[in-house]
Structures are given as C-alpha cells and as structure tokens.
Protein backbone atom coordinates (compact mmCIF):
# COMPACT_ATOMS: atom_id res chain seq x y z
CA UNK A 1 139.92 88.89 71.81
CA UNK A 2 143.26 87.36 69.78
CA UNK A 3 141.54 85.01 67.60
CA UNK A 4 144.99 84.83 65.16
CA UNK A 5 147.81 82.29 65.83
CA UNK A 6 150.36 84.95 65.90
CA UNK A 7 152.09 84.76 69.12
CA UNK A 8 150.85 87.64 71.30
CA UNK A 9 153.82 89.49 73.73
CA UNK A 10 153.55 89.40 77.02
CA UNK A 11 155.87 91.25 79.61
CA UNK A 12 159.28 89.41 79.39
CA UNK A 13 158.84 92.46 75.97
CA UNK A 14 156.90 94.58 78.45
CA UNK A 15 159.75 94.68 80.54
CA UNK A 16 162.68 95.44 78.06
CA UNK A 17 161.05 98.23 76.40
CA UNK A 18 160.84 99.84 79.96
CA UNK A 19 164.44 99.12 80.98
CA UNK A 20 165.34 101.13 77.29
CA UNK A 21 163.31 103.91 78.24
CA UNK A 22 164.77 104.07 81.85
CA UNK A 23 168.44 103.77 80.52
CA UNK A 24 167.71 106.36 77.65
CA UNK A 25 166.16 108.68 80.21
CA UNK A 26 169.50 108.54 82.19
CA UNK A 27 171.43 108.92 79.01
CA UNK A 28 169.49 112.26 78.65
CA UNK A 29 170.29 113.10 81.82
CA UNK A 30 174.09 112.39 81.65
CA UNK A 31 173.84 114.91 78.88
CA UNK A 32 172.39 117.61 80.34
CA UNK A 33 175.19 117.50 83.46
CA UNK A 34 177.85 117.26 80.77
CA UNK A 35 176.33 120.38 78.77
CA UNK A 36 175.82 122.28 82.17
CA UNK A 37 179.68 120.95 83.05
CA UNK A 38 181.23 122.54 79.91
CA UNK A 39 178.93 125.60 80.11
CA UNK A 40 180.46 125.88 83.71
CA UNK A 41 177.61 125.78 85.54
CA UNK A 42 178.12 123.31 87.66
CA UNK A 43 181.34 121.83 88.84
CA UNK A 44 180.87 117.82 88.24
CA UNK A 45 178.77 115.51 86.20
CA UNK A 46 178.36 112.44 87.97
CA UNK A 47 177.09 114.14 91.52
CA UNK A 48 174.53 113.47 93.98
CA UNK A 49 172.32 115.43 91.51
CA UNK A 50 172.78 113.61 89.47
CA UNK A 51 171.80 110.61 90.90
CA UNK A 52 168.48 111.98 92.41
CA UNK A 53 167.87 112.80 88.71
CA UNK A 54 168.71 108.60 88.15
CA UNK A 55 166.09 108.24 91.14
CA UNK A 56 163.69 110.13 89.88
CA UNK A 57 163.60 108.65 86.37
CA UNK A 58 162.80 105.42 88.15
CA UNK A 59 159.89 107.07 89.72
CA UNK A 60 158.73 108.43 86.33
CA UNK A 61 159.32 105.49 84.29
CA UNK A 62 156.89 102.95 87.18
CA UNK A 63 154.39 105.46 86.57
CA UNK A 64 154.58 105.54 82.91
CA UNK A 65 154.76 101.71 83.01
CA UNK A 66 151.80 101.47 85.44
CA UNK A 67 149.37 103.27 83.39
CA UNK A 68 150.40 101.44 79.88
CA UNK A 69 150.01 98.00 81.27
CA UNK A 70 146.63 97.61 81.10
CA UNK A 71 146.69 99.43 77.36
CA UNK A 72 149.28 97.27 76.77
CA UNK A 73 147.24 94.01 77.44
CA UNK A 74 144.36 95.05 75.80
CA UNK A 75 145.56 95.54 72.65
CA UNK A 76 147.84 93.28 72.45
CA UNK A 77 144.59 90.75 72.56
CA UNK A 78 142.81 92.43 70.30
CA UNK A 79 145.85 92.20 68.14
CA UNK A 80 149.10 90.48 68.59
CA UNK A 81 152.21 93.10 68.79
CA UNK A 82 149.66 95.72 68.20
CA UNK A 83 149.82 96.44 72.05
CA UNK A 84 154.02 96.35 72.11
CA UNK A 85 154.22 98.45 69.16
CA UNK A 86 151.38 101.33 70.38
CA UNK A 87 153.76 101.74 73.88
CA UNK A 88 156.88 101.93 72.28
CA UNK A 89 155.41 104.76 70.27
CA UNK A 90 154.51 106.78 72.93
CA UNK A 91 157.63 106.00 75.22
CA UNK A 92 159.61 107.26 71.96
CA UNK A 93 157.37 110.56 71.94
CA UNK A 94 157.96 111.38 75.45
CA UNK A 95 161.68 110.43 75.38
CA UNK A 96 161.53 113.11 72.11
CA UNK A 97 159.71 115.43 74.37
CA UNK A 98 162.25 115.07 77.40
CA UNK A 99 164.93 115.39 74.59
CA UNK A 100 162.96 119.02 73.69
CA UNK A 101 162.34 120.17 77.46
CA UNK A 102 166.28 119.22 78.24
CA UNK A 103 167.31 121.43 75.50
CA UNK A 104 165.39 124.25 76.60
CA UNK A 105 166.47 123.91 79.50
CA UNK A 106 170.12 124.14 79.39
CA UNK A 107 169.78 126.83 76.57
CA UNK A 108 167.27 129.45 78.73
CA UNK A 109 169.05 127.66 82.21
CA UNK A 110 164.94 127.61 83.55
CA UNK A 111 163.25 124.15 82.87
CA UNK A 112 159.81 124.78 80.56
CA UNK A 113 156.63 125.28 82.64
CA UNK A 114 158.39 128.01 85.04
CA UNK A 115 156.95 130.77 83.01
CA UNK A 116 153.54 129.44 82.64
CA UNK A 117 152.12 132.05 85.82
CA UNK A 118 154.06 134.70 84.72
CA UNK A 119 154.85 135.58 80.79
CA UNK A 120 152.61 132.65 79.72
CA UNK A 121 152.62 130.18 76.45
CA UNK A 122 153.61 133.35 73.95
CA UNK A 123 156.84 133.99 76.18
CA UNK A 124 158.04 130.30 75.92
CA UNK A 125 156.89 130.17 71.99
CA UNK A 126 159.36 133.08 71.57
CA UNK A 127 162.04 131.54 73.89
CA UNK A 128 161.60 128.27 72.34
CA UNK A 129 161.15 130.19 68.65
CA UNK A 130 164.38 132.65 69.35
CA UNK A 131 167.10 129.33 70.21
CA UNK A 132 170.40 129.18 67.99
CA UNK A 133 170.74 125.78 68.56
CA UNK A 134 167.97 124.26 67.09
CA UNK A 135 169.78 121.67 64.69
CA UNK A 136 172.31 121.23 66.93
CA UNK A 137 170.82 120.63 70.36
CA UNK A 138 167.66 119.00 69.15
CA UNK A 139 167.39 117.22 65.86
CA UNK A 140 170.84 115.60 66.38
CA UNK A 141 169.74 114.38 70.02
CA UNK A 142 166.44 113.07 69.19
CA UNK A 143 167.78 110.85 66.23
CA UNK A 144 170.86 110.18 68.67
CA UNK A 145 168.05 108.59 71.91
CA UNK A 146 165.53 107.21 69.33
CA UNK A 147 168.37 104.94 68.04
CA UNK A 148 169.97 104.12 71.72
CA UNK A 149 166.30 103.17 72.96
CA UNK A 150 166.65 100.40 70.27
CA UNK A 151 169.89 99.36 70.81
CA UNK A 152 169.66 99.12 74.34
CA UNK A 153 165.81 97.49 73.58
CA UNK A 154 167.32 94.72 71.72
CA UNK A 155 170.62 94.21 74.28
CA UNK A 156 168.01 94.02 77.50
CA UNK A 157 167.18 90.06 75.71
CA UNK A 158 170.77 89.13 76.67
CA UNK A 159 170.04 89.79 80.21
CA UNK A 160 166.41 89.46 80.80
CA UNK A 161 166.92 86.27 82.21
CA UNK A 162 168.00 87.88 85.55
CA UNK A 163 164.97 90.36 85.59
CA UNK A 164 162.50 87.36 85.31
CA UNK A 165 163.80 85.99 88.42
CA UNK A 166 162.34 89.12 90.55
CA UNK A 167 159.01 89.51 91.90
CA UNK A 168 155.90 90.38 89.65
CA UNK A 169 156.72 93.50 87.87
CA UNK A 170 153.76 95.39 88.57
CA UNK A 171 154.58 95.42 92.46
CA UNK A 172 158.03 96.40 91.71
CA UNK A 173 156.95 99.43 89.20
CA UNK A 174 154.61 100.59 92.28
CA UNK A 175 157.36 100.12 95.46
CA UNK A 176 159.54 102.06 93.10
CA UNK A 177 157.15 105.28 92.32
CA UNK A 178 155.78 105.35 95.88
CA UNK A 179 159.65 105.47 97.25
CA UNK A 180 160.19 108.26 94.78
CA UNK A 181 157.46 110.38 96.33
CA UNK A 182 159.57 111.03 99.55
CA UNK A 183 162.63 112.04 97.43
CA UNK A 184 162.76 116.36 96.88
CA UNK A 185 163.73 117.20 93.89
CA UNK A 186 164.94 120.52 92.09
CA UNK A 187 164.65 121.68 88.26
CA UNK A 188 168.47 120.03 87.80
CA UNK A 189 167.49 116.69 88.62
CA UNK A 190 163.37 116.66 87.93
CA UNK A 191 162.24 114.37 84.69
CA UNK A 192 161.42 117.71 82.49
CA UNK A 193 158.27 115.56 81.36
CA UNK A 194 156.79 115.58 84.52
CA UNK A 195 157.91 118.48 85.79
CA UNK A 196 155.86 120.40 82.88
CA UNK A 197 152.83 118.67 83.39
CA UNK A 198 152.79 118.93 86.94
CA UNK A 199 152.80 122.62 86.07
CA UNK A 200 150.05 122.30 83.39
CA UNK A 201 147.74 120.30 85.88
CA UNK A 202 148.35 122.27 89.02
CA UNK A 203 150.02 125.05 88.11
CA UNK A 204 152.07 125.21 91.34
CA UNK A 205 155.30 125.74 92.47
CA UNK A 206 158.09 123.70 92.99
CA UNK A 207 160.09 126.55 95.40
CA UNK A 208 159.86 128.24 92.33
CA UNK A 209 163.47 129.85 91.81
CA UNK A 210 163.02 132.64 89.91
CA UNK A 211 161.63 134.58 92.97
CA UNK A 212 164.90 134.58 94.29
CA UNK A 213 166.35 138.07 94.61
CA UNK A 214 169.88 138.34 93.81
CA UNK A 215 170.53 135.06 92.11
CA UNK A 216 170.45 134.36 88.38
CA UNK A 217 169.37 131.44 86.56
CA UNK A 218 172.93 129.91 86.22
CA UNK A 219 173.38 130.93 89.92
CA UNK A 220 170.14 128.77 91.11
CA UNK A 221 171.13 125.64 88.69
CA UNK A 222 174.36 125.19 89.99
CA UNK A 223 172.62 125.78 93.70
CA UNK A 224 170.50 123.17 93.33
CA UNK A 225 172.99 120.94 91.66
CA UNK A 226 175.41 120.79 95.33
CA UNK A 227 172.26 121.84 97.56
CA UNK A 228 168.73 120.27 97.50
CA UNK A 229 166.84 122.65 100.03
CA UNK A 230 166.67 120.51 102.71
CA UNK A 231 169.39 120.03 105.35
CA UNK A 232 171.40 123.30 106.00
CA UNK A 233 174.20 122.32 107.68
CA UNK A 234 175.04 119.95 104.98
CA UNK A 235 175.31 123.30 102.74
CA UNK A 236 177.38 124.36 104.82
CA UNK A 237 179.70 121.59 105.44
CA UNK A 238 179.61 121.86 100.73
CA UNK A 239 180.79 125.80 101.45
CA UNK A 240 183.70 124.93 103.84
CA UNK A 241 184.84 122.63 101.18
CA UNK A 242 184.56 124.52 98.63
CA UNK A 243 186.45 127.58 100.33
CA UNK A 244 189.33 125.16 101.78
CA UNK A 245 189.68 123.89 98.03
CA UNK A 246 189.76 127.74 96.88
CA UNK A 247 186.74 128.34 95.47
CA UNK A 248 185.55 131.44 96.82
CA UNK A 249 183.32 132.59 94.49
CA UNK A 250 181.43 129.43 94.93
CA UNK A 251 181.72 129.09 98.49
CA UNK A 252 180.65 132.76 98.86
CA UNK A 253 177.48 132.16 96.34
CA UNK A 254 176.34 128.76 98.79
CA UNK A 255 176.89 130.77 101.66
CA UNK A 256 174.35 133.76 100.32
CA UNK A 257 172.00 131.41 99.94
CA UNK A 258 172.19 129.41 102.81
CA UNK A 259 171.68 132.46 104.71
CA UNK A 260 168.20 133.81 102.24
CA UNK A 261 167.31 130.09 103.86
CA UNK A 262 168.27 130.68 107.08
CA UNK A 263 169.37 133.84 107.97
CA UNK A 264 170.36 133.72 111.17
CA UNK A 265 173.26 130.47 110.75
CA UNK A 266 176.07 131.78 112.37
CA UNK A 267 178.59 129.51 111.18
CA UNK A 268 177.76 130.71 107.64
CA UNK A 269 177.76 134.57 108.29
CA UNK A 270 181.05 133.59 110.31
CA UNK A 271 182.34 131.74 107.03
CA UNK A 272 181.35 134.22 104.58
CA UNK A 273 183.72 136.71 106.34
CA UNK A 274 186.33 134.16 106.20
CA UNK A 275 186.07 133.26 102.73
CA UNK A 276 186.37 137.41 101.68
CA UNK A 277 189.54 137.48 103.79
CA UNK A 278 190.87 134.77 101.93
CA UNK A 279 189.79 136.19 98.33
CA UNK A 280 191.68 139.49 99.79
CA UNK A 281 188.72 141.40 101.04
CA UNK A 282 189.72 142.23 103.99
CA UNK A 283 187.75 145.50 104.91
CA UNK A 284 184.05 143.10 103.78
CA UNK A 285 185.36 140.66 105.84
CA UNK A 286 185.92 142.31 109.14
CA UNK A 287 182.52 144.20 108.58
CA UNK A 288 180.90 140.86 108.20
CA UNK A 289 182.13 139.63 111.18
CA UNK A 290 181.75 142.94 113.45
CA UNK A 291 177.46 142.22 112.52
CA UNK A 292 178.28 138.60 113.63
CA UNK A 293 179.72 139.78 116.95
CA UNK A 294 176.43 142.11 117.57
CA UNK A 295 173.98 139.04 117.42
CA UNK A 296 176.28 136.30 119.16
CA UNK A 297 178.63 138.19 120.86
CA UNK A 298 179.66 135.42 123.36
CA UNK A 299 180.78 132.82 120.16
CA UNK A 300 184.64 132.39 120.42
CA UNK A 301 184.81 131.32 116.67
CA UNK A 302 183.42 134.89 115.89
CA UNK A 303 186.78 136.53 117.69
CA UNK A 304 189.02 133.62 116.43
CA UNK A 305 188.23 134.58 112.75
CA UNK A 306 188.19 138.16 113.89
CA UNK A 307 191.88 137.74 115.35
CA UNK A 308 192.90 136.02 112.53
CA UNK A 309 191.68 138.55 109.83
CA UNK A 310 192.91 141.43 111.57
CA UNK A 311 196.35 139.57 111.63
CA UNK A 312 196.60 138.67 107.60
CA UNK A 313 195.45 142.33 106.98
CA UNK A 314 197.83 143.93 109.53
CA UNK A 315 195.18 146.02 110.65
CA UNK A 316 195.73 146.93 114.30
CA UNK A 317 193.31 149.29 114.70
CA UNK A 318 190.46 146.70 114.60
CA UNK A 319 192.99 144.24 116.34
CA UNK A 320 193.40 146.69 119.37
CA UNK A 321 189.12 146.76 119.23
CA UNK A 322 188.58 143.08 119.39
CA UNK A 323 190.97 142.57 122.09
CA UNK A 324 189.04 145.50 123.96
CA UNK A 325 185.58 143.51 122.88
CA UNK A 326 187.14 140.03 124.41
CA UNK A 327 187.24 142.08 127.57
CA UNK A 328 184.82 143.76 127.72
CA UNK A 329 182.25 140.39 126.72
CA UNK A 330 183.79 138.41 129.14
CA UNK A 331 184.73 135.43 126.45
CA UNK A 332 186.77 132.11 127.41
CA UNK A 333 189.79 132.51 125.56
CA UNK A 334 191.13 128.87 126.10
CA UNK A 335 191.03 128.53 122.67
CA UNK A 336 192.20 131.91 121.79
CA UNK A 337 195.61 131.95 123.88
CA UNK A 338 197.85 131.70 120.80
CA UNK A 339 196.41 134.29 118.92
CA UNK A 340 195.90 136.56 121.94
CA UNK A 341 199.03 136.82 122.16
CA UNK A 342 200.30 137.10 118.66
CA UNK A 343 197.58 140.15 118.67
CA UNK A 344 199.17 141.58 121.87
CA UNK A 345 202.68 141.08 120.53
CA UNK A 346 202.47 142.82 117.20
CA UNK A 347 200.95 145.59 119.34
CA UNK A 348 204.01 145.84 121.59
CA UNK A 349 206.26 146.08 118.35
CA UNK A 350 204.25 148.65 117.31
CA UNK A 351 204.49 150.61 120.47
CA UNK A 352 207.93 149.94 120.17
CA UNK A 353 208.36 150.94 117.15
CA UNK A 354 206.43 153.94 117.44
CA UNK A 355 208.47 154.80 120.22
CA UNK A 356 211.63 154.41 118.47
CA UNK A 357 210.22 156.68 115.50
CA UNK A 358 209.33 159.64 118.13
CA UNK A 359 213.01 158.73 119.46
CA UNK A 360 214.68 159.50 116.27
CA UNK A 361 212.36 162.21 114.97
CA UNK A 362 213.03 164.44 118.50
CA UNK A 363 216.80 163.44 117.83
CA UNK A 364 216.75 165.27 114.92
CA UNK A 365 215.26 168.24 115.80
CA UNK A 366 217.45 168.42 118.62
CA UNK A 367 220.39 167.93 116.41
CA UNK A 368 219.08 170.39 113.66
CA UNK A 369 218.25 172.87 116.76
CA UNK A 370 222.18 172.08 118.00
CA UNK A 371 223.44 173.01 114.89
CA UNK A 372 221.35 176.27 114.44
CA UNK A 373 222.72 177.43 117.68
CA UNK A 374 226.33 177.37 116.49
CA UNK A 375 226.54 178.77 113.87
C-alpha cells in the first residue's frame, strides 16, 4: 500500500505511454514499407497493407495494455511512479525487439519464427549472426524509436484532454483486440512481436509461405503486400490493373498465384494469356489460351482474346483454327462480330494475295518458257 505523499499516476499517464507505443509501432511499420519500397519489393508504401499492419498494432498494443494494467496498479501503490516507470521499460524492450524482428525481416525478406520447424534456433543465430547491416539497420533504429516514444510520450499531454472524454479505457483496449481477431493478416503487415511468439507458443502456421513452390521470398512479400488470401476475385480485379497500367511482370506473378489458390479461375488463366501477348509472347499466350478453350470451351471471352492475339501476332494459322473451333462449339458470337470479321478479312487478303503470288510466279515461267522457245 502507498503510504508516501508522493502523488501516485494513474491512467490519464497510463494512457499516453500507450498512445507512444502505438504511434512508434506504426512508425516502425512505415519503415519497413519504405525499406521494402526502395528495395523494390513492393510497389507503394502507404497501401491497404499497410494499414492492416496500423490495425493490427492496435490489436497488439490493447493486449499489451490489458495485461500491464493490473501490474501497473499494483506497483504503482506499492510505490508511486514505480508502476509507470516498470511499463515503460518493457514497452521500450519490445518496441527494441520489434525494431530487431523488422530488421530481420526486410534483410532475410522471411519474418523470424518461420524457420523455427524447419532449420531451427542455430539457422536464425547464423542468419541473424551473418547480416551486413547490423549498425546500420539496427543500432541507428533502436536509438532513433526509443527517442520518438518520448517525444511523442510527452506531446500525447497536449491532447489528452480529448482521450479523457471517451469511455473507460479498459473497455476500449478490449473492443479493440477482440475486433482485431477477425482481421487476416500476412508476415507484411503482422506485429513481428507477436507473430514470433505465436510461433514459440504454438508453433503453427500462419499459411506458412515458404511451402510455396515457385515463388521466392521477395515474390511472396510483395504477394501479400496487394493480396491478403482471402477474396480472389479482388486479386484479380489488382492483376487487370496492374496489366492495363503495364506491369506485366507483376500482373503475370498475381495471376500465378491466384491460380496455385484457385486453379481453375478462368478469368485469370484467360488473363495470363493476355498479359504474355502484351509483353510480346505471343506463341505462350495462344498456348495458354488453347488449355483455356479445352476446360470452358463455350466462354466467348476465351475466343475474343484468342481472336485478338492471333490478330497482333499475324498468325493465321491459329486464326483460321479458332474460327473453325467457333463453329464447330457452336458459340454466340454477338459479341464477336467485329473481330469475326477482321479474322475473316485478313484471310481473304491472304487468299488473295496468295493467289496473286501463284499468278505472277506461273507468269514467269510461262514467259521464261516463251522465251526458251524462240530462241
């Protein structure tokens, strides 16, 4: 029990200290997407990713503020600022420690904990052991948040007047981390805190990347930095984008794996052949769409890209074959008119133009033969 007359703090300082850990956890995060950025991993900072990493920071820092608030009381009246000065310590040491994991992880581009069921704690002591930027991407960062969390500590007084006015504080922290629950998260936007021990405690898997064939680790960061998992037509509506603004490369990566999620969207498989057409890769395109036409082979948008492909590569061998296939498969060509018949008329020119090159080749011989003759 506080027996002293020193004024004991209560949680208008509670409060603060939590609203400089919050803010310093963001700057961390606003970091790490400007590191990735400038690494070109992924294409923007400010992102929906990055503001499910904002969201889940809130989530972490209720919980953290939960489970110090009864410390936090008790020693603060067993000894005035005693209690203030024990949580600041420890949300400095985990801010250091989210400083440490967010270094790691944009320097090995796989957040620590990953590697705990596979290589185990000697294979992240060397990774951690082997990094070049020790002194640059971790001493200078942890002096760097340790000083923000006190100047943003002692700027929350000017505007704590406006937090006092909500409800109680503890209901607040616990709406907020129960609302983070529903939220998915990937490695990009996961505290790196939590993310590690929820690896040390259960030592599960959070889709756990790396068992993704085909895709490296910068690959799957900038994945889950424009795709969360969870709604595949929104992918796809990202790849469409990203092709129309000329991105192929990153259109064609989304689009590989949308389809290791769901293998059998056609509107990707018909938009991956699109997208190689338009990066020039015209033979991989037409293939592409060929497969598409065996599985759906009543889908006008397959014969419309088909059409169009065949016309940009002025190959009228496979032009001649889909206009046999529209036949043949009985499609509606309402919405194919116009290119039907820019098919069928570069066909006729070439029919006419074949026939014209016969023409002239037989008038040659005959001439040649003519001349033979006389003399």
């Amino acid at each position: 029990m506080n027996t002293s007359n020193i004024p004991r703090y209560n949680l208008k300082q509670y409060t603060r200290v939590f609203i400089a850990f919050f803010a310093s956890l963001v700057i961390l995060s606003f970091f790490q997407y400007t590191t990735l950025y400038f690494k070109d991993v992924v294409d923007v900072i400010l992102s929906v990713s990055f503001l499910q990493a904002v969201v889940h920071h809130i989530g972490y820092t209720s919980l953290v503020a939960l489970i110090l608030v009864p410390i936090f009381n008790f020693f603060e009246n067993w000894r005035p600022k005693f209690g203030f000065k024990l949580v600041a310590t420890v949300l400095i040491l985990l801010l250091i420690i989210e400083t440490l994991l967010i270094g790691y992880y944009f320097t090995n581009y796989v957040p620590l904990g990953m590697e705990l069921e596979g290589s185990g704690f000697d294979a992240i002591k060397n990774s951690i052991s082997n990094s070049n930027s020790i002194s640059l991407f971790i001493i200078l960062p942890i002096i760097t948040i340790i000083t923000l969390f006190h100047v943003i500590y002692r700027i929350t007084k000017k505007v704590y007047h406006h937090i006092g006015k909500m409800y109680p504080f503890t209901i607040i922290l616990f709406t907020m981390f129960i609302a983070t629950l529903f939220i998915d998260g990937k490695p990009i936007n996961l505290n790196k805190t939590n993310y590690l021990i929820s690896q040390l405690i259960t030592k599960s898997k959070i889709e756990k990347e790396s068992a993704m064939t085909g895709f490296n680790n910068q690959e799957i960061i900038w994945i889950n930095s424009v795709f969360n998992g969870v709604n595949v037509d929104k992918a796809y509506a990202t790849a469409k984008e990203l092709a129309y603004n000329k991105k192929y490369e990153r259109a064609l990566l989304l689009c590989k794996y949308i389809l290791t999620k769901a293998p059998d969207h056609i509107d990707t498989q018909i938009l991956t052949g699109r997208v190689n057409a338009w990066n020039g890769d015209f033979d991989i395109s037409i293939e592409i769409l060929m497969k598409c036409m065996k599985t759906s082979n009543k889908y006008v948008d397959i014969y419309s890209a088909l059409l169009d492909v065949c016309y940009w590569s002025n190959n009228k061998t496979a032009t001649n074959k889909v206009l046999n296939l529209i036949k043949l498969n009985n499609i509606d060509t309402t919405e194919l008119v116009s290119k039907i018949e820019r098919a069928q008329k570069i066909l006729k020119m070439e029919v006419a133009n074949n026939g014209i090159t016969k023409y002239k080749q037989k008038a040659k011989v005959d001439l040649v033969s003519t001349i033979s003759e006389d003399e």
